[in-house]
C-alpha atoms as a PDB file:
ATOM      1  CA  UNK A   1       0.000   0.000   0.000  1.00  0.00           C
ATOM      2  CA  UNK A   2       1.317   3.327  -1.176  1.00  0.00           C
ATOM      3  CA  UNK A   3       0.013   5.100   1.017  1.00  0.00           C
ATOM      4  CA  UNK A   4       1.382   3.737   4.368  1.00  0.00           C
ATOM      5  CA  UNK A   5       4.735   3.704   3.037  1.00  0.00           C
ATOM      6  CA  UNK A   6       4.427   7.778   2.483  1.00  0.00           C
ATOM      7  CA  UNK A   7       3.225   8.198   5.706  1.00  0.00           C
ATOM      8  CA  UNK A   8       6.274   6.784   6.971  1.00  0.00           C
ATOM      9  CA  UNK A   9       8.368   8.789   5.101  1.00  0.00           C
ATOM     10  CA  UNK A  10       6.749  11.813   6.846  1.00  0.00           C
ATOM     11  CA  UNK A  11       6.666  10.549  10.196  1.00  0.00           C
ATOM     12  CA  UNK A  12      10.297  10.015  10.255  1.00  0.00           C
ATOM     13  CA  UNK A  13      11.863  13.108   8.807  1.00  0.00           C
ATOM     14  CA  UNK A  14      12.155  15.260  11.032  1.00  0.00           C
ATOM     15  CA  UNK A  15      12.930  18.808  11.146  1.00  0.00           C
ATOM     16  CA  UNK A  16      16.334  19.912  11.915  1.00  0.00           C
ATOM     17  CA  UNK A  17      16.987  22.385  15.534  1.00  0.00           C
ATOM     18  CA  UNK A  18      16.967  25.852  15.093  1.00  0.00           C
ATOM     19  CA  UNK A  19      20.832  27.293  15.067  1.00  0.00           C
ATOM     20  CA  UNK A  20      21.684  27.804  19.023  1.00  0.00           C
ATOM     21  CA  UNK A  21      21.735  31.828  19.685  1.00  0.00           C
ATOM     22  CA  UNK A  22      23.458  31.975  22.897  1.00  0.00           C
ATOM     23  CA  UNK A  23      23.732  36.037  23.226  1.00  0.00           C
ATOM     24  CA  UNK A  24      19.835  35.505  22.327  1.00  0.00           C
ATOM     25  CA  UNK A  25      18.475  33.091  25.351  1.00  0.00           C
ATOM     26  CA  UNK A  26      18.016  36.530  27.857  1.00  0.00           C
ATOM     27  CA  UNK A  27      16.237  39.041  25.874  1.00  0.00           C
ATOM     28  CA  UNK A  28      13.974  36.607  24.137  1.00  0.00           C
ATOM     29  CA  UNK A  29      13.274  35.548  27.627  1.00  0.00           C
ATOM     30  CA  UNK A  30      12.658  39.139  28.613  1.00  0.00           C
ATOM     31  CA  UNK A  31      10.693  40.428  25.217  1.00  0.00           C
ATOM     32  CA  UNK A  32       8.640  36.904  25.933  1.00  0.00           C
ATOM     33  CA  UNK A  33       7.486  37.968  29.004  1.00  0.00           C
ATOM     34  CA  UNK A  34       6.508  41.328  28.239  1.00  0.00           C
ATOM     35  CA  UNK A  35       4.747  40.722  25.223  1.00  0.00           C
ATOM     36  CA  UNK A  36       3.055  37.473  24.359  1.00  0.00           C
ATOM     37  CA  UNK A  37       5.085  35.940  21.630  1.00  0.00           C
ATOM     38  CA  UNK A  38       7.741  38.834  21.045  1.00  0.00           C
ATOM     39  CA  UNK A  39      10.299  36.667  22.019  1.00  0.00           C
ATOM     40  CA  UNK A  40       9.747  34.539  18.995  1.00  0.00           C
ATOM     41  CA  UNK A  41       9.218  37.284  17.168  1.00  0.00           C
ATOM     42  CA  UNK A  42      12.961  38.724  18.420  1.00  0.00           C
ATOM     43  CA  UNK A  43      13.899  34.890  17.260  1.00  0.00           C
ATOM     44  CA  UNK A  44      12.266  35.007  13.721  1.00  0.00           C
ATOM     45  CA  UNK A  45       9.420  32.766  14.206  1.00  0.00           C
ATOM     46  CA  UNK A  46       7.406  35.171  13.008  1.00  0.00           C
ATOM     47  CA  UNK A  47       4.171  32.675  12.824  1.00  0.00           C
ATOM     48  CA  UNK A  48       4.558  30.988  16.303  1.00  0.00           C
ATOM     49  CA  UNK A  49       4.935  34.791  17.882  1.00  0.00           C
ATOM     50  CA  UNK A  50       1.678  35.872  16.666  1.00  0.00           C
ATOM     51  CA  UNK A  51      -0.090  33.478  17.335  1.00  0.00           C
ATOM     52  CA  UNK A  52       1.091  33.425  20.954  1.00  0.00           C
ATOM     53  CA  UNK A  53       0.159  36.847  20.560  1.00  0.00           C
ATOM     54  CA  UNK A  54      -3.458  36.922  19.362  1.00  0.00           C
ATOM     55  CA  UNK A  55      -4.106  33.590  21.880  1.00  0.00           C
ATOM     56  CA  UNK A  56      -2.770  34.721  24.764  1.00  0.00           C
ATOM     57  CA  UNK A  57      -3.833  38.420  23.716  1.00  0.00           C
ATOM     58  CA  UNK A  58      -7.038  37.328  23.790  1.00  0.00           C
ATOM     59  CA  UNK A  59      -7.224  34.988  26.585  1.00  0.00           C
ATOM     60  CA  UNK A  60      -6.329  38.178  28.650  1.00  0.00           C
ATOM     61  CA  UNK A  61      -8.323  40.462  26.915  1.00  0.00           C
ATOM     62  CA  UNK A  62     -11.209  38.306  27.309  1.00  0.00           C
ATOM     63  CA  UNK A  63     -10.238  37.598  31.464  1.00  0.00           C
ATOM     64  CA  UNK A  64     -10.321  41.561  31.814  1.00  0.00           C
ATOM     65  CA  UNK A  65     -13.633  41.923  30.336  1.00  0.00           C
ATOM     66  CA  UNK A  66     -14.733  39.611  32.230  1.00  0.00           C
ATOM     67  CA  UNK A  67     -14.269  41.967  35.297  1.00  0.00           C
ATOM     68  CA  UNK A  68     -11.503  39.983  36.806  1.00  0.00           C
ATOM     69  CA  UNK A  69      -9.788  41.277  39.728  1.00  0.00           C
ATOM     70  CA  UNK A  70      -5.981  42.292  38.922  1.00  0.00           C
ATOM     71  CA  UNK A  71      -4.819  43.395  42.480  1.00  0.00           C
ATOM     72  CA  UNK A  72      -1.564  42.065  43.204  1.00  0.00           C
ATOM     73  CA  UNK A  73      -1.363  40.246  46.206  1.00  0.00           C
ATOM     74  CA  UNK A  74       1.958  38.902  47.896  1.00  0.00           C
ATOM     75  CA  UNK A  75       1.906  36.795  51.547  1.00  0.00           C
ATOM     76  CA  UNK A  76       1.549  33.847  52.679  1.00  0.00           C
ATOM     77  CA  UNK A  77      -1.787  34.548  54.355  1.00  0.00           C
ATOM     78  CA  UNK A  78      -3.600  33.349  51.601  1.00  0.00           C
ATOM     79  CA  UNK A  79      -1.511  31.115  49.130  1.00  0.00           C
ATOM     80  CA  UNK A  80      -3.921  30.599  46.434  1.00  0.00           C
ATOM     81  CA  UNK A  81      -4.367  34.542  45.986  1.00  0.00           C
ATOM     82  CA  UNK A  82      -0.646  35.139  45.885  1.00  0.00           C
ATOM     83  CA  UNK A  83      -0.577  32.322  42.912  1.00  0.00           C
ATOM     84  CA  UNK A  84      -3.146  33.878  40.896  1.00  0.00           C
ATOM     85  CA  UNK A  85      -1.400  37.442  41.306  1.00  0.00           C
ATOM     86  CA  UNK A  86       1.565  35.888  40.140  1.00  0.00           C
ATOM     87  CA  UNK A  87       0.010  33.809  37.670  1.00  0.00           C
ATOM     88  CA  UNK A  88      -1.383  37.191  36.121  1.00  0.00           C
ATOM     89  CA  UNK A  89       1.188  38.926  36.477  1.00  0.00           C
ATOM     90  CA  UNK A  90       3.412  36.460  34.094  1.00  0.00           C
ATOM     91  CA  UNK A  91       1.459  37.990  31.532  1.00  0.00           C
ATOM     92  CA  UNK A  92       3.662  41.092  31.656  1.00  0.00           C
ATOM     93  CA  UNK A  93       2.778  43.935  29.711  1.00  0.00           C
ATOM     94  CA  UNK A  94      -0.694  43.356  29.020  1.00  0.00           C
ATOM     95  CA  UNK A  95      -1.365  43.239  32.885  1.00  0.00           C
ATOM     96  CA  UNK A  96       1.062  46.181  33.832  1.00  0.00           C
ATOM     97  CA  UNK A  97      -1.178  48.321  31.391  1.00  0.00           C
ATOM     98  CA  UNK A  98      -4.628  47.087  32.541  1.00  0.00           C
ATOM     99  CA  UNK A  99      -3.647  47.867  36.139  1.00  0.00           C
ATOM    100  CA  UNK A 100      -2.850  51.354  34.915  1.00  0.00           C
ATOM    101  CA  UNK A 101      -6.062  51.964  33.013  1.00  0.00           C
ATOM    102  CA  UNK A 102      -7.893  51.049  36.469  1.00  0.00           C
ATOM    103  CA  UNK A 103      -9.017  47.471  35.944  1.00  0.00           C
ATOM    104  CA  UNK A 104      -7.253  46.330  38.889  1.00  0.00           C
ATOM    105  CA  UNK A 105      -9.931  46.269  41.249  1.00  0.00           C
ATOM    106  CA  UNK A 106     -12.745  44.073  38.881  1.00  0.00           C
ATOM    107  CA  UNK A 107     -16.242  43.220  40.112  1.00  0.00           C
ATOM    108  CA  UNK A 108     -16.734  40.418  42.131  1.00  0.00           C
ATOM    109  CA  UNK A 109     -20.549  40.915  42.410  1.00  0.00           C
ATOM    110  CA  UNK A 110     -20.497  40.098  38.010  1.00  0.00           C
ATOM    111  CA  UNK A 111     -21.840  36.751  37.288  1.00  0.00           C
ATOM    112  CA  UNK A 112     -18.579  36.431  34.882  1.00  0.00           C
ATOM    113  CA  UNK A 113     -15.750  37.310  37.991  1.00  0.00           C
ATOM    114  CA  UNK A 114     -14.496  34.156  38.273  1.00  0.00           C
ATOM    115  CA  UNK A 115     -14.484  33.007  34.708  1.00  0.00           C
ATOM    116  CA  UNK A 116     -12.509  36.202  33.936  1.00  0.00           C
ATOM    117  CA  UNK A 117      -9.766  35.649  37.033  1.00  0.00           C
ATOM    118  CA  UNK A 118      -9.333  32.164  35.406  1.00  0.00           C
ATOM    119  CA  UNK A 119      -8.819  33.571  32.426  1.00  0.00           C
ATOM    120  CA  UNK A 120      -6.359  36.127  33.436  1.00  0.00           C
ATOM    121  CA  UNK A 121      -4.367  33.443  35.404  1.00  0.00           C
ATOM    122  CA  UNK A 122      -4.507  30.781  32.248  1.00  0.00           C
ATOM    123  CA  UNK A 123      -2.981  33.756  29.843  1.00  0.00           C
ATOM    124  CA  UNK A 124      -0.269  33.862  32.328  1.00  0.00           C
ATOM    125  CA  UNK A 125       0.522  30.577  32.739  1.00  0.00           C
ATOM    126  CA  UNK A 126       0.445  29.733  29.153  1.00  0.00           C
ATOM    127  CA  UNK A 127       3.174  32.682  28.848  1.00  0.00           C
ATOM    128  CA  UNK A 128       5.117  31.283  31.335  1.00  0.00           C
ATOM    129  CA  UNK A 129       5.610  28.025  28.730  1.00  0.00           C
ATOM    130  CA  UNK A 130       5.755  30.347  26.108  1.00  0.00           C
ATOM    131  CA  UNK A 131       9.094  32.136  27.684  1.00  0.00           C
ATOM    132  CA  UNK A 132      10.675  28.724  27.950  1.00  0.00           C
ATOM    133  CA  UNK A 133       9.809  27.603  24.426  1.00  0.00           C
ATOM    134  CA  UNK A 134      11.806  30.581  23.654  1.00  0.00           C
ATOM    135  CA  UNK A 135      14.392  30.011  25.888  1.00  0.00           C
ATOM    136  CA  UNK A 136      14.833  26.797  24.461  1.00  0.00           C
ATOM    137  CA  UNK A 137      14.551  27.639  20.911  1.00  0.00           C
ATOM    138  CA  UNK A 138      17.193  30.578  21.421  1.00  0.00           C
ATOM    139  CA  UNK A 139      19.788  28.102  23.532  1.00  0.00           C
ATOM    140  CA  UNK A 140      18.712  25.269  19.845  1.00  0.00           C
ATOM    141  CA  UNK A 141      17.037  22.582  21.743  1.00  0.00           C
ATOM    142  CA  UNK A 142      13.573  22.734  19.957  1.00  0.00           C
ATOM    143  CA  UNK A 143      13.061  23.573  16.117  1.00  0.00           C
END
């Protein structure tokens, strides 16, 4: 059969690592974390970085609507609040500007609060794996 034999072919090329760019692992890092994607962007993978852009864009975009809360809280008093914060603030830019416009404080009386915290938190978090998939694609691990 023709046809299995071609999709072996394709499972087993693979594509070759990006060229290592060691002078690039720190401000990919950086631009990844302030803007969704930038780092790739700063890399040349022009595709991947908007993408991460317009998904994680969104995700946050979509949290702040919401009404989520953005207050920034650090202690030990209560640990799942501190995560969130931190969570959010992962997001970098984005968050830093929304707490300036004055959508720190959300509403926690909307019937869409929580969604929107979640959603805040899971654009952070999904930048946090974004930074190291450009850490690793700047130090040549990953294509």
């Amino acid at each position: 059969m023709p046809g299995f034999a071609a999709l072996g072919r394709a499972v087993t090329t693979r594509r070759r690592l990006a060229e290592p760019k060691p002078g690039a692992v720190f401000p990919a890092c950086f631009l990844a974390w302030l803007l969704p994607g930038a780092g790739h962007l700063y890399l040349g993978r022009t595709v991947k970085g908007l993408v991460f852009l317009g998904a994680i864009g969104a995700l946050f975009v979509l949290g702040v609507a919401g009404d989520a809360r953005l207050d920034l809280h650090l202690g030990l008093d209560d640990i799942m609040a501190s995560i969130v914060s931190l969570s959010q603030l992962a997001t970098g830019l984005p968050y830093l500007a929304a707490r300036l416009l004055g959508f720190e404080s959300g509403r926690p009386t909307s019937l869409t609060f929580d969604y929107g915290v979640t959603y805040t938190a899971c654009a952070g978090l999904l930048n946090i794996l974004v930074i190291l998939d450009a850490h690793d694609t700047a130090r040549g691990i990953k294509p």
